[in-house]
N, C-alpha and C. Protein backbone atom coordinates (compact mmCIF):
# COMPACT_ATOMS: atom_id res chain seq x y z
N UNK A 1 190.45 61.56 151.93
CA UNK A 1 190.41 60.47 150.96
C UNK A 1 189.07 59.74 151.00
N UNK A 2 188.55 59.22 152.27
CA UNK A 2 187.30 58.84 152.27
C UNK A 2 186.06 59.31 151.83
N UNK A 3 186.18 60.89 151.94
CA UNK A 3 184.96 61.85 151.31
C UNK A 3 184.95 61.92 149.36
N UNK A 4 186.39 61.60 149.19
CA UNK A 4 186.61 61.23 147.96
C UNK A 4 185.72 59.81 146.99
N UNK A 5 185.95 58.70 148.08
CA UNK A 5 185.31 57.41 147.71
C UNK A 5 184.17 57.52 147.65
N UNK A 6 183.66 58.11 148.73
CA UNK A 6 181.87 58.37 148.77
C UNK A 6 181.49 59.03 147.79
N UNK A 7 181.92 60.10 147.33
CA UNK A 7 181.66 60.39 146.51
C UNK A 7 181.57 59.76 144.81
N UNK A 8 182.95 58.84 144.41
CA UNK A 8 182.75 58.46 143.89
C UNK A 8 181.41 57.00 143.72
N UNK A 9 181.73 56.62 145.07
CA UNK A 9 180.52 55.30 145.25
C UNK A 9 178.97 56.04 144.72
N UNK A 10 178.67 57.17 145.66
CA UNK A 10 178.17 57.91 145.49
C UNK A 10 177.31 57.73 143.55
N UNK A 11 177.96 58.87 143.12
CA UNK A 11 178.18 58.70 141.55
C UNK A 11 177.35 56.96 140.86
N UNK A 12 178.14 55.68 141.77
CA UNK A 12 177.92 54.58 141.08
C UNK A 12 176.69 54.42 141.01
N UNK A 13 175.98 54.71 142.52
CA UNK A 13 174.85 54.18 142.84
C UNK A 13 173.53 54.79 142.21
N UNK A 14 174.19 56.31 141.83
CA UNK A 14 173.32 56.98 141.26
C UNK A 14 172.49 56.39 140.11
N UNK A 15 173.98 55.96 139.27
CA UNK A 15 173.76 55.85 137.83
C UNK A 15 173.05 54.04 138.28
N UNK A 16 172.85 53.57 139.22
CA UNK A 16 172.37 51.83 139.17
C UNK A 16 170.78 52.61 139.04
N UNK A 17 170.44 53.54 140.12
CA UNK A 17 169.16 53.99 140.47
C UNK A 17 168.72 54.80 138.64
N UNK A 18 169.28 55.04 138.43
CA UNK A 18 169.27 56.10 136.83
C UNK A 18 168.33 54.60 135.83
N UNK A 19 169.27 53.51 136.03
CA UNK A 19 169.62 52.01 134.92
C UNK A 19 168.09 51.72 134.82
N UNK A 20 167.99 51.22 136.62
CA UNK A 20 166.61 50.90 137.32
C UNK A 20 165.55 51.46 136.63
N UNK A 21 165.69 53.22 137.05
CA UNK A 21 164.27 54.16 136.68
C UNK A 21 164.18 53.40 135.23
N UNK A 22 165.07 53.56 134.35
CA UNK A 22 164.54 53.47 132.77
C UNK A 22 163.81 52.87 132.32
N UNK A 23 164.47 51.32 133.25
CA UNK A 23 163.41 50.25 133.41
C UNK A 23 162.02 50.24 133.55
N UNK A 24 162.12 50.87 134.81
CA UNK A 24 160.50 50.84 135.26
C UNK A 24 159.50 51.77 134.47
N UNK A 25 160.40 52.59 133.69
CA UNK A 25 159.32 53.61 132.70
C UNK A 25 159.26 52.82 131.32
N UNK A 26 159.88 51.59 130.86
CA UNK A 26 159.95 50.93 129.56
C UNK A 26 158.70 49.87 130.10
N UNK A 27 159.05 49.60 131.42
CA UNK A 27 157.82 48.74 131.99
C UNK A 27 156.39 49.40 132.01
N UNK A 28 156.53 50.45 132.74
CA UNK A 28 155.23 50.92 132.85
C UNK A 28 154.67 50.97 131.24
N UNK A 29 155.27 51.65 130.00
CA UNK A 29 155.14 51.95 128.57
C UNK A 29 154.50 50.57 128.26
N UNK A 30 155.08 49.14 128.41
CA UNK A 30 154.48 47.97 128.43
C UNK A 30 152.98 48.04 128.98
N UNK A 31 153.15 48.21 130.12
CA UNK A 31 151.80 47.59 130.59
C UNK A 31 150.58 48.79 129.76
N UNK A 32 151.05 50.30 129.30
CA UNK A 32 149.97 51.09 128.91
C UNK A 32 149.68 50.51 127.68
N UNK A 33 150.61 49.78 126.93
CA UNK A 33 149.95 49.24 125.67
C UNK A 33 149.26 48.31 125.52
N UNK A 34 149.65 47.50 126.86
CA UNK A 34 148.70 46.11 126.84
C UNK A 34 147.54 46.96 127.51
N UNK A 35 147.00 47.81 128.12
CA UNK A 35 145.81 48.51 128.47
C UNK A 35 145.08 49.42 127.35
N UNK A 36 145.98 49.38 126.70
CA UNK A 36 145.42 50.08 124.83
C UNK A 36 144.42 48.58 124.19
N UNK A 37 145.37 48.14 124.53
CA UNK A 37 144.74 46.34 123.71
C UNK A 37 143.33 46.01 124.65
N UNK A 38 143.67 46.73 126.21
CA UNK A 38 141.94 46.18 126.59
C UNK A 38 141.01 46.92 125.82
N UNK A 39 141.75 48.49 125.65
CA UNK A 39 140.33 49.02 125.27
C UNK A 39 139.26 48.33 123.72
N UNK A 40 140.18 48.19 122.88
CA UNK A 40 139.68 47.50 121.89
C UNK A 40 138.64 46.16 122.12
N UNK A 41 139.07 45.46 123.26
CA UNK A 41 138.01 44.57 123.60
C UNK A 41 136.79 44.91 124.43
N UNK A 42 136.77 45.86 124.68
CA UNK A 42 135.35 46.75 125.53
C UNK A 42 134.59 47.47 124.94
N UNK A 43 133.51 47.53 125.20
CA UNK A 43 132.37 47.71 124.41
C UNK A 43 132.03 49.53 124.69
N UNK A 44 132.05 48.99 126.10
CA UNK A 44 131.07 50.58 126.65
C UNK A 44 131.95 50.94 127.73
N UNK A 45 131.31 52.03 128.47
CA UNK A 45 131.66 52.61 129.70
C UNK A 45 131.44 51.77 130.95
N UNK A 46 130.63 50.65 130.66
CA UNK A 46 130.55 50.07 132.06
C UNK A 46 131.04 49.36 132.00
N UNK A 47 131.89 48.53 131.38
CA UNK A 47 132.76 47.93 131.00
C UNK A 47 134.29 48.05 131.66
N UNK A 48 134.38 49.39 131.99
CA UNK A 48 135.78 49.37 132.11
C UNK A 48 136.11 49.38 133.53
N UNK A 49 135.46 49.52 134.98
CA UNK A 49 135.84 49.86 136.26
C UNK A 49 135.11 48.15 136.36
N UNK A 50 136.36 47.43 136.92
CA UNK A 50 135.96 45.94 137.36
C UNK A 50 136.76 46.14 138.72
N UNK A 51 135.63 46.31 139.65
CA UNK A 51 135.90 46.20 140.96
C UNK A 51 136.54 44.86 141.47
N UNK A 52 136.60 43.65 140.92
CA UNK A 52 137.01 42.07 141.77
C UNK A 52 138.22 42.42 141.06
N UNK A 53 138.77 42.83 140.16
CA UNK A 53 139.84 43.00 139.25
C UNK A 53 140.76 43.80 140.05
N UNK A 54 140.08 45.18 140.24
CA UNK A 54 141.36 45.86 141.32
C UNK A 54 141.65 45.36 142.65
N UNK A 55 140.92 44.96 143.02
CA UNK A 55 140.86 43.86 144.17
C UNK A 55 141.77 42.83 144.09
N UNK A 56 141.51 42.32 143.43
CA UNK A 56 142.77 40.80 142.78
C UNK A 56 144.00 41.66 142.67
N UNK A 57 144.32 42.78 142.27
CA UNK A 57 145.61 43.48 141.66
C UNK A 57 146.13 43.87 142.69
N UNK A 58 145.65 44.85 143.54
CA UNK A 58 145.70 45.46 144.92
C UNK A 58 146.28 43.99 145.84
N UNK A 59 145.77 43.56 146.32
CA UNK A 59 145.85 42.39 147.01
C UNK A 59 147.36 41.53 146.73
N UNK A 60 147.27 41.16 145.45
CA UNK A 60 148.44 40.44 144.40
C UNK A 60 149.97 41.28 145.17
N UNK A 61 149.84 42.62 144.30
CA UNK A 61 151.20 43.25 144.43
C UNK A 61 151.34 43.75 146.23
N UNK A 62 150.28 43.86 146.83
CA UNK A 62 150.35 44.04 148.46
C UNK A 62 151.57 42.48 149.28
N UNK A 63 150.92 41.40 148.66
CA UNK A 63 151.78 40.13 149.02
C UNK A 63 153.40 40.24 148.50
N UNK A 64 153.26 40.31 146.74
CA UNK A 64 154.69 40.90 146.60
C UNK A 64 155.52 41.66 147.22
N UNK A 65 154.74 42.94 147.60
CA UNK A 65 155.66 44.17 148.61
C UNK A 65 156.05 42.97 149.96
N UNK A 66 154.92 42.72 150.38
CA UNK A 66 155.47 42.32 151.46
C UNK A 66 156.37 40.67 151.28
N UNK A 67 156.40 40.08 150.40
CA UNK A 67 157.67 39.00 150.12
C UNK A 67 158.89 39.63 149.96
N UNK A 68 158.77 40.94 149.21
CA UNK A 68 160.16 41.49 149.04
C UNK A 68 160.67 42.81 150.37
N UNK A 69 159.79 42.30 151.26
CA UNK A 69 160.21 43.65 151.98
C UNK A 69 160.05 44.89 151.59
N UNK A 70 158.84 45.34 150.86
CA UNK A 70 158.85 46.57 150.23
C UNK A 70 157.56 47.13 151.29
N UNK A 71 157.43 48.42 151.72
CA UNK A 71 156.68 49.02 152.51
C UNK A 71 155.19 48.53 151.37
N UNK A 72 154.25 47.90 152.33
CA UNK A 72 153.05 47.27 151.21
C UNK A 72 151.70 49.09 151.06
N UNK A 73 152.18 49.97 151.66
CA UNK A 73 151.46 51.40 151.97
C UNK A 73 151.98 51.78 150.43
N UNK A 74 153.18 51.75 150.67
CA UNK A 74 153.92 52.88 148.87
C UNK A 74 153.32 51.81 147.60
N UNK A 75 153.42 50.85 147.79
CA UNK A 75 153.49 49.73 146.85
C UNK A 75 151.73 50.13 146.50
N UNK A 76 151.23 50.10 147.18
CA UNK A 76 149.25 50.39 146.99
C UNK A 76 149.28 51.58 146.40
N UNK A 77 149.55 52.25 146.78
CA UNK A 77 149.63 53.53 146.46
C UNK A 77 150.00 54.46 144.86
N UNK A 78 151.19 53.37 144.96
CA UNK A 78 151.55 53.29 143.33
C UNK A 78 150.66 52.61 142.55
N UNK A 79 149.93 51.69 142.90
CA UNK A 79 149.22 50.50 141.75
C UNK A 79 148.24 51.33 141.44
N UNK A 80 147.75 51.96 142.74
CA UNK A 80 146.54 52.70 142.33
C UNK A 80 146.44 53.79 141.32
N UNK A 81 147.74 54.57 141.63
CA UNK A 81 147.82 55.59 140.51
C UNK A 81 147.97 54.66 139.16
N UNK A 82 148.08 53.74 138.83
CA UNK A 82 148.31 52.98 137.63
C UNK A 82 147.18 52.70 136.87
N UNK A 83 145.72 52.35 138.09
CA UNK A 83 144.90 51.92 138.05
C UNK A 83 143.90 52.92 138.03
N UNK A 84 144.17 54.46 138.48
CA UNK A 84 143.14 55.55 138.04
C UNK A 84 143.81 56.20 136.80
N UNK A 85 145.10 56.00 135.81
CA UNK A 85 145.39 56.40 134.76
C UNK A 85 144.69 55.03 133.93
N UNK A 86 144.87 53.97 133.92
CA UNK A 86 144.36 53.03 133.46
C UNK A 86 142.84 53.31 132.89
N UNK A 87 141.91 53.40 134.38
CA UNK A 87 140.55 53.64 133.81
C UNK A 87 140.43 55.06 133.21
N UNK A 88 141.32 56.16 133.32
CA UNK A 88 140.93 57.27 132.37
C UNK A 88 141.15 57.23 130.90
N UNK A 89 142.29 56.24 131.16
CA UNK A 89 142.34 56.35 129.42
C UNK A 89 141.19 55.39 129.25
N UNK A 90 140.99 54.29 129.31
CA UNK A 90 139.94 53.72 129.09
C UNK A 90 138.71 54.70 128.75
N UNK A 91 138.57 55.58 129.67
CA UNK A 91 137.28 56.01 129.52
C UNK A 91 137.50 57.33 128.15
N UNK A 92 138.13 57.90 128.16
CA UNK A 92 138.98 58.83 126.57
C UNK A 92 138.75 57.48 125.44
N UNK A 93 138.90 56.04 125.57
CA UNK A 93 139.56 55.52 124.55
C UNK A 93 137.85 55.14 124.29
N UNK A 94 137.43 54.59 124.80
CA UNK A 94 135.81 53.57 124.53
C UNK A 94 135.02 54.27 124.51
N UNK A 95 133.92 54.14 123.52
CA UNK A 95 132.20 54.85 123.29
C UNK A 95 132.12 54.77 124.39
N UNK A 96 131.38 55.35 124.80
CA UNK A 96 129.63 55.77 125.55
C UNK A 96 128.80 55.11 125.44
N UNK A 97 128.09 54.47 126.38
CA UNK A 97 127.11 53.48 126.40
C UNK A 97 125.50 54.66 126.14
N UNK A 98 124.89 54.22 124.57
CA UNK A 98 124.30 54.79 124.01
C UNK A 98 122.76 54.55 125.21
């Protein structure tokens, strides 16, 4: 009977983790459009890698991980991949500094 419950619990938790993911991919979809909207305000290529910026970001969500108890290693790790898709599209989206 108990292997029964787990299983069903099982099942519940799945579908909370399923609810969650959707979230965080409607989120992420957010933040790529507001990074569409930087490109329009940038001029050139040098423009787009602002070192005090990833710094401030890095730093920011490192404190979050660690207020929420989240390992602050995975949490970097992720921003960053956010932050080298970020500057590629940037760099696909903006001229070339003539």
């Amino acid at each position: 009977m108990k292997k029964n419950n787990n299983i069903l619990e099982l099942k519940k938790v799945r579908k909370s983790i399923d609810d969650i993911d959707n979230k965080i991919i409607k989120l992420i979809a957010d933040r790529f459009k507001e990074i569409h909207k930087v490109t329009k305000l940038k001029d050139n290529h040098d423009q787009i890698i602002d070192h005090e910026r990833i710094t401030h970001i890095l730093k920011s969500v490192q404190a979050k991980a660690k207020k929420n108890k989240i390992d602050q290693e995975v949490v970097t790790r992720i921003w960053q991949i956010f932050i080298q898709e970020a500057i590629k599209l940037e760099f696909s989206k903006i001229k070339k500094t003539k």
